[in-house]
C-alpha atoms as a PDB file:
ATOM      1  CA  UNK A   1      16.310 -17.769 -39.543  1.00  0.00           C
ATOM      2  CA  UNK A   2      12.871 -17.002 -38.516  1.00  0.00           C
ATOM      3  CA  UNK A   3      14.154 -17.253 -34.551  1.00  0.00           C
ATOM      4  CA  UNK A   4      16.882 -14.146 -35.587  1.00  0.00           C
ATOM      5  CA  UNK A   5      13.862 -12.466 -37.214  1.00  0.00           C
ATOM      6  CA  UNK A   6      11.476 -12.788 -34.074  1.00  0.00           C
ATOM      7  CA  UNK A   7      14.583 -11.793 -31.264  1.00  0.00           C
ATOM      8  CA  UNK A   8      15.103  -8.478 -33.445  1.00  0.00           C
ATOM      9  CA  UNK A   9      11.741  -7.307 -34.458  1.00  0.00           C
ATOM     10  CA  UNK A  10      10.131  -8.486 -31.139  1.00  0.00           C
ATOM     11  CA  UNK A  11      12.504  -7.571 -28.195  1.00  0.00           C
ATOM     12  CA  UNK A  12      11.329  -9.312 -24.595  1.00  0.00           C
ATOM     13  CA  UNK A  13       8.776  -7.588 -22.541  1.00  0.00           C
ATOM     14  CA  UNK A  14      10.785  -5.022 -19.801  1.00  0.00           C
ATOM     15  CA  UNK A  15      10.954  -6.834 -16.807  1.00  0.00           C
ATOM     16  CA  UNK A  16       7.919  -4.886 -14.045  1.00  0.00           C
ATOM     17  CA  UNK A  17      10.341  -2.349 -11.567  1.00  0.00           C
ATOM     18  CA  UNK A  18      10.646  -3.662  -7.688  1.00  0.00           C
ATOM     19  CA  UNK A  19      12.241  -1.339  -5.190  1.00  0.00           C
ATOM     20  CA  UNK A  20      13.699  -2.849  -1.913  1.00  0.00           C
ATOM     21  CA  UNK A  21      14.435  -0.380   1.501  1.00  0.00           C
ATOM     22  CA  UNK A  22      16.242  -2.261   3.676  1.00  0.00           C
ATOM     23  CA  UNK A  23      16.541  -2.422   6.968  1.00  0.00           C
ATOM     24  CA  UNK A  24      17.884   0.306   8.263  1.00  0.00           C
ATOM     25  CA  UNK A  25      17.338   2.642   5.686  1.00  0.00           C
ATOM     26  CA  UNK A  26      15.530   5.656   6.900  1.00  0.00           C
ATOM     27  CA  UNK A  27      13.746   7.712   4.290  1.00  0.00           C
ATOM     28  CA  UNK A  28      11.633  11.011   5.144  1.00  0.00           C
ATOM     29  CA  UNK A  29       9.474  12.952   2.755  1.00  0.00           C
ATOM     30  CA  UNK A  30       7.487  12.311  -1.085  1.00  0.00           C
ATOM     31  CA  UNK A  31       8.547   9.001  -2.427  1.00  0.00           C
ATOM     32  CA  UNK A  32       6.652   8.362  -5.622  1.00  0.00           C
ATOM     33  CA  UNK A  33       6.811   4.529  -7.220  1.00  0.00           C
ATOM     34  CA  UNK A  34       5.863   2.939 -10.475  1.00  0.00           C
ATOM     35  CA  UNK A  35       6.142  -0.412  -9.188  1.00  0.00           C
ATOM     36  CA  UNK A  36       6.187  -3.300  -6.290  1.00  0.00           C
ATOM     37  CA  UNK A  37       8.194  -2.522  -3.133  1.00  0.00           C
ATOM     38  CA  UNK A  38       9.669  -3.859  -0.375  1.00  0.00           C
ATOM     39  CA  UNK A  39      10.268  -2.352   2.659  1.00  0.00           C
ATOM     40  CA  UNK A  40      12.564  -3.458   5.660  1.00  0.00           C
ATOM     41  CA  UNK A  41      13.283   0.155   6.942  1.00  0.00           C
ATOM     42  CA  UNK A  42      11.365   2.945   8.214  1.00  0.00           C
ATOM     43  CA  UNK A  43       9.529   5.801   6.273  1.00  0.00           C
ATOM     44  CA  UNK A  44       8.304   9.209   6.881  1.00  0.00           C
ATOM     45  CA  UNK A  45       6.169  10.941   4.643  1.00  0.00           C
ATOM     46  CA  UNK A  46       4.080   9.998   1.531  1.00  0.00           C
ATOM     47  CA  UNK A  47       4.727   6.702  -0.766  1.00  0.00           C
ATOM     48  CA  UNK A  48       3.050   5.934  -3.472  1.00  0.00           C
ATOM     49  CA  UNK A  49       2.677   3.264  -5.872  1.00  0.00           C
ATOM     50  CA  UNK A  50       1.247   2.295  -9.261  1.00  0.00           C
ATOM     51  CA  UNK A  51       1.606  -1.050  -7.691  1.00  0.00           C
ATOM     52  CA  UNK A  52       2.268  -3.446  -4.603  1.00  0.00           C
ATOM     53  CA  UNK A  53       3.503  -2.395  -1.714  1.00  0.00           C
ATOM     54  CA  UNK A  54       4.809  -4.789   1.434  1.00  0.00           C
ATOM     55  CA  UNK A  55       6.274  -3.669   4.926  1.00  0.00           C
ATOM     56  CA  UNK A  56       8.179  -7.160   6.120  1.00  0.00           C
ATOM     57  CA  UNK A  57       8.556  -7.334  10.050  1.00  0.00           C
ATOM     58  CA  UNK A  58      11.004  -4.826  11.346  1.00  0.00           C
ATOM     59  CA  UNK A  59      10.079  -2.663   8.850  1.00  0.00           C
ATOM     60  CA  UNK A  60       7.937   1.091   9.714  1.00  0.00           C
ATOM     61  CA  UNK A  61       5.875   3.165   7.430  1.00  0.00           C
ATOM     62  CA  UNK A  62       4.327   6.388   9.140  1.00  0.00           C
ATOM     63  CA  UNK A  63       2.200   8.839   6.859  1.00  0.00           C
ATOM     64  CA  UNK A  64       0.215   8.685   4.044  1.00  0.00           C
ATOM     65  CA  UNK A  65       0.397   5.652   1.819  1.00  0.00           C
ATOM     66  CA  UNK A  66      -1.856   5.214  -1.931  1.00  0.00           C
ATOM     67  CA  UNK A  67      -0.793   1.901  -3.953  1.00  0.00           C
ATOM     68  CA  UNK A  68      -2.580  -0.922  -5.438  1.00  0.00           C
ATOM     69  CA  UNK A  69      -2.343  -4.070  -2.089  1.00  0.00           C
ATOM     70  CA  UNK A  70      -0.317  -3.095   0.941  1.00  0.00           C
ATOM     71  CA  UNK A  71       0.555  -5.883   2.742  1.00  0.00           C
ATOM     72  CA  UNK A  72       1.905  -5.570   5.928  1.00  0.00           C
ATOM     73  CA  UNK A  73       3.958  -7.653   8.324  1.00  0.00           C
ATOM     74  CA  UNK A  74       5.712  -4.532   9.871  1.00  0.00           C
ATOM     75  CA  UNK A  75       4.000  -1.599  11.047  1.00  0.00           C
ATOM     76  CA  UNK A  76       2.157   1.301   9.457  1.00  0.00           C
ATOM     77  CA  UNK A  77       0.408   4.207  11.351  1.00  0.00           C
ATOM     78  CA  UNK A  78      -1.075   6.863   9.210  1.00  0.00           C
ATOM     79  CA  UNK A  79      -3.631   7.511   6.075  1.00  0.00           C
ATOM     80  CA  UNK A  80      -4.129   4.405   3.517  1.00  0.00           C
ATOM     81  CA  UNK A  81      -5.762   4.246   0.719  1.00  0.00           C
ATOM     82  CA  UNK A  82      -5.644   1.115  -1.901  1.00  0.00           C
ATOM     83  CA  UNK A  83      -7.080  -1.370  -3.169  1.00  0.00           C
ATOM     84  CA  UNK A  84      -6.807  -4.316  -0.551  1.00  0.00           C
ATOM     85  CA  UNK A  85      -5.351  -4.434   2.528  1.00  0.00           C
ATOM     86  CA  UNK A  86      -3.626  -7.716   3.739  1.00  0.00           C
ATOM     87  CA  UNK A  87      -2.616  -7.657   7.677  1.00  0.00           C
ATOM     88  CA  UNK A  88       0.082 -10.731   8.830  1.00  0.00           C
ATOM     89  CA  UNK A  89       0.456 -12.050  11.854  1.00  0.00           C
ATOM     90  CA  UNK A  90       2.602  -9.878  13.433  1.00  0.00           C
ATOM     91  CA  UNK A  91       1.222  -6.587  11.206  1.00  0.00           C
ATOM     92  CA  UNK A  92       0.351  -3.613  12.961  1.00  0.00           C
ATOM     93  CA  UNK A  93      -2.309  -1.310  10.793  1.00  0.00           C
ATOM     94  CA  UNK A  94      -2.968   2.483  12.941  1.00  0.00           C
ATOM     95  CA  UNK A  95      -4.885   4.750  10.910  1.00  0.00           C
ATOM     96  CA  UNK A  96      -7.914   5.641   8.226  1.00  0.00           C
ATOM     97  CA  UNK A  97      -8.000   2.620   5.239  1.00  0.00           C
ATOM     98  CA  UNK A  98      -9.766   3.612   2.644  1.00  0.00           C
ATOM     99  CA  UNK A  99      -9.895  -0.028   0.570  1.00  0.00           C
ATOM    100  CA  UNK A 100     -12.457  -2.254  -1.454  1.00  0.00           C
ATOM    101  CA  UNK A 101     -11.301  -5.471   0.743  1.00  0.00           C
ATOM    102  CA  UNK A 102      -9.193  -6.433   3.934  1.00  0.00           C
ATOM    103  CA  UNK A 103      -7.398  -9.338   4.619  1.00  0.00           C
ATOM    104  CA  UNK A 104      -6.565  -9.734   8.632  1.00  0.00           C
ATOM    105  CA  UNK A 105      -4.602 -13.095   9.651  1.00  0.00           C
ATOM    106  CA  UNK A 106      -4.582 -14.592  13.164  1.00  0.00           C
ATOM    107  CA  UNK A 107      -2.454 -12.360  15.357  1.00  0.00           C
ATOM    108  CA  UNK A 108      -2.847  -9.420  13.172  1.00  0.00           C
ATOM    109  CA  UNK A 109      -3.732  -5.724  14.186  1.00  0.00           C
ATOM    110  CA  UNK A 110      -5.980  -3.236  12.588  1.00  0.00           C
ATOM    111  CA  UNK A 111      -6.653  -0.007  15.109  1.00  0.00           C
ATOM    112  CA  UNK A 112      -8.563   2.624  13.865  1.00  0.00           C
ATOM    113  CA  UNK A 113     -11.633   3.059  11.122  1.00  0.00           C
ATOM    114  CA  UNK A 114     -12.121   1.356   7.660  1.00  0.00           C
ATOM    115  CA  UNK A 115     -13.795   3.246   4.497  1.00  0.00           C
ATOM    116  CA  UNK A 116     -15.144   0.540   2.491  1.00  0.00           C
ATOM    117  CA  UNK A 117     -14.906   1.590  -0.807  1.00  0.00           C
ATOM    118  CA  UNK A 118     -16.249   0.199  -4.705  1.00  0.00           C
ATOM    119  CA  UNK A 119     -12.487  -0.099  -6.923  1.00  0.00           C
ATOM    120  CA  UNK A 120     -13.856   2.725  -8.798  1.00  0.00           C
ATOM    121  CA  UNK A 121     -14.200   5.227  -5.963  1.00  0.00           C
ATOM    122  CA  UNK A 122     -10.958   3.960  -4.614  1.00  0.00           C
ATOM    123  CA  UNK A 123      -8.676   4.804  -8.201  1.00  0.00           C
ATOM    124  CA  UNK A 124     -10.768   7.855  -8.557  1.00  0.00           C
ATOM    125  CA  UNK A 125      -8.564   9.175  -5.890  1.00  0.00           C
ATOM    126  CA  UNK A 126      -5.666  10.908  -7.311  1.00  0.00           C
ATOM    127  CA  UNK A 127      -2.434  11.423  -6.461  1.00  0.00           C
ATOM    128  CA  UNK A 128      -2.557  14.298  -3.586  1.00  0.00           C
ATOM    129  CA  UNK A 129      -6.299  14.446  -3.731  1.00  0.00           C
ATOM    130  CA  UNK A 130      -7.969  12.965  -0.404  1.00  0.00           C
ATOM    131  CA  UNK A 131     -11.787  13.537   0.146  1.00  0.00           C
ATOM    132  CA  UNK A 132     -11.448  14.567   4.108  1.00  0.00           C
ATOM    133  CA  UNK A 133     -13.763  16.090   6.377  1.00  0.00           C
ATOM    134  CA  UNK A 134     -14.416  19.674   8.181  1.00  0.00           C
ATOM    135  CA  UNK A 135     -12.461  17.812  11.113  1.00  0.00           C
ATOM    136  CA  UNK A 136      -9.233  16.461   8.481  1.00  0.00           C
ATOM    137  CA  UNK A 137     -10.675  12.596   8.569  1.00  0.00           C
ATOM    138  CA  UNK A 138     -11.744  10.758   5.708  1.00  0.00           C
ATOM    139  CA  UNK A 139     -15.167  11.005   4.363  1.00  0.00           C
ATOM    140  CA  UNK A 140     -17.807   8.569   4.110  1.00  0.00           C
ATOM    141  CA  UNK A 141     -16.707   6.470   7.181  1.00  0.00           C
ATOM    142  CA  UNK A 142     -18.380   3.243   7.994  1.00  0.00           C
ATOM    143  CA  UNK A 143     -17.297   1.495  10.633  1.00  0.00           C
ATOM    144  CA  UNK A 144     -17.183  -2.529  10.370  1.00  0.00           C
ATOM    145  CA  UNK A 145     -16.405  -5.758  11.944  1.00  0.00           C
ATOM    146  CA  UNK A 146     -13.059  -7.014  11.307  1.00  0.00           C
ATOM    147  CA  UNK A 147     -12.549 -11.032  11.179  1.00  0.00           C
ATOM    148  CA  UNK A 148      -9.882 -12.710  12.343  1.00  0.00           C
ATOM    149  CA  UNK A 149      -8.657 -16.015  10.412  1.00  0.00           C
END
């Protein structure tokens, strides 16, 4: 009896949202997420994420990208900002990161200039709201030495 009791007055937590673009898939303009995704295709424009987001190899991200992680094992060429940044071995970052740590594996690519950035700083940036420069880049840049492992 008590088992009955507990299934109706306690349904099971919602399962978190994933998202999947496969290969193939071409999307272009504001694509806004609440949680992980997965991305085998090639984007154009502005994704964002409450959570995770992962380019697997083939897949293309180019624009402006705000999430939790971003792994990549694709390539991305734009604006980043998140939380950390993981690069796999055949991961291709081109652009501004704005992140509180990065994550480069052997074979892995990172061209272009790192923010380094306290978590607090880093969620403080909302949705559509970028600190940028007289010149359009990111502000506070500090450039640093990427290791390889």
């Amino acid at each position: 009896m008590m088992m009955f009791v507990k299934k109706l007055f306690f349904p099971p937590k919602k399962s978190p949202s994933f998202s999947f673009i496969s290969r193939g898939t071409q999307l272009t303009g504001n694509i806004e997420l609440t949680g992980d995704v997965l991305i085998g295709g090639d984007i154009q424009g502005q994704l964002l994420s409450e959570a995770n987001i992962t380019i697997e190899q083939g897949g293309t991200i180019q624009g402006e990208v705000k999430c939790h992680e971003f792994v990549v094992d694709g390539h991305f060429k734009g604006r980043l900002i998140c939380e950390r940044l993981v690069i796999h071995s055949n991961g291709v970052v081109d652009g501004e990161v704005a992140s509180t740590s990065m994550q480069i594996f052997e074979g892995g690519q990172f061209i272009g200039m790192r923010i380094k950035e306290d978590a607090p700083t880093i969620y403080s940036h909302a949705i559509g709201h970028t600190p940028v420069t007289a010149n359009g880049n990111l502000s506070h840049v500090q450039n640093d030495v990427i290791e390889s492992r």
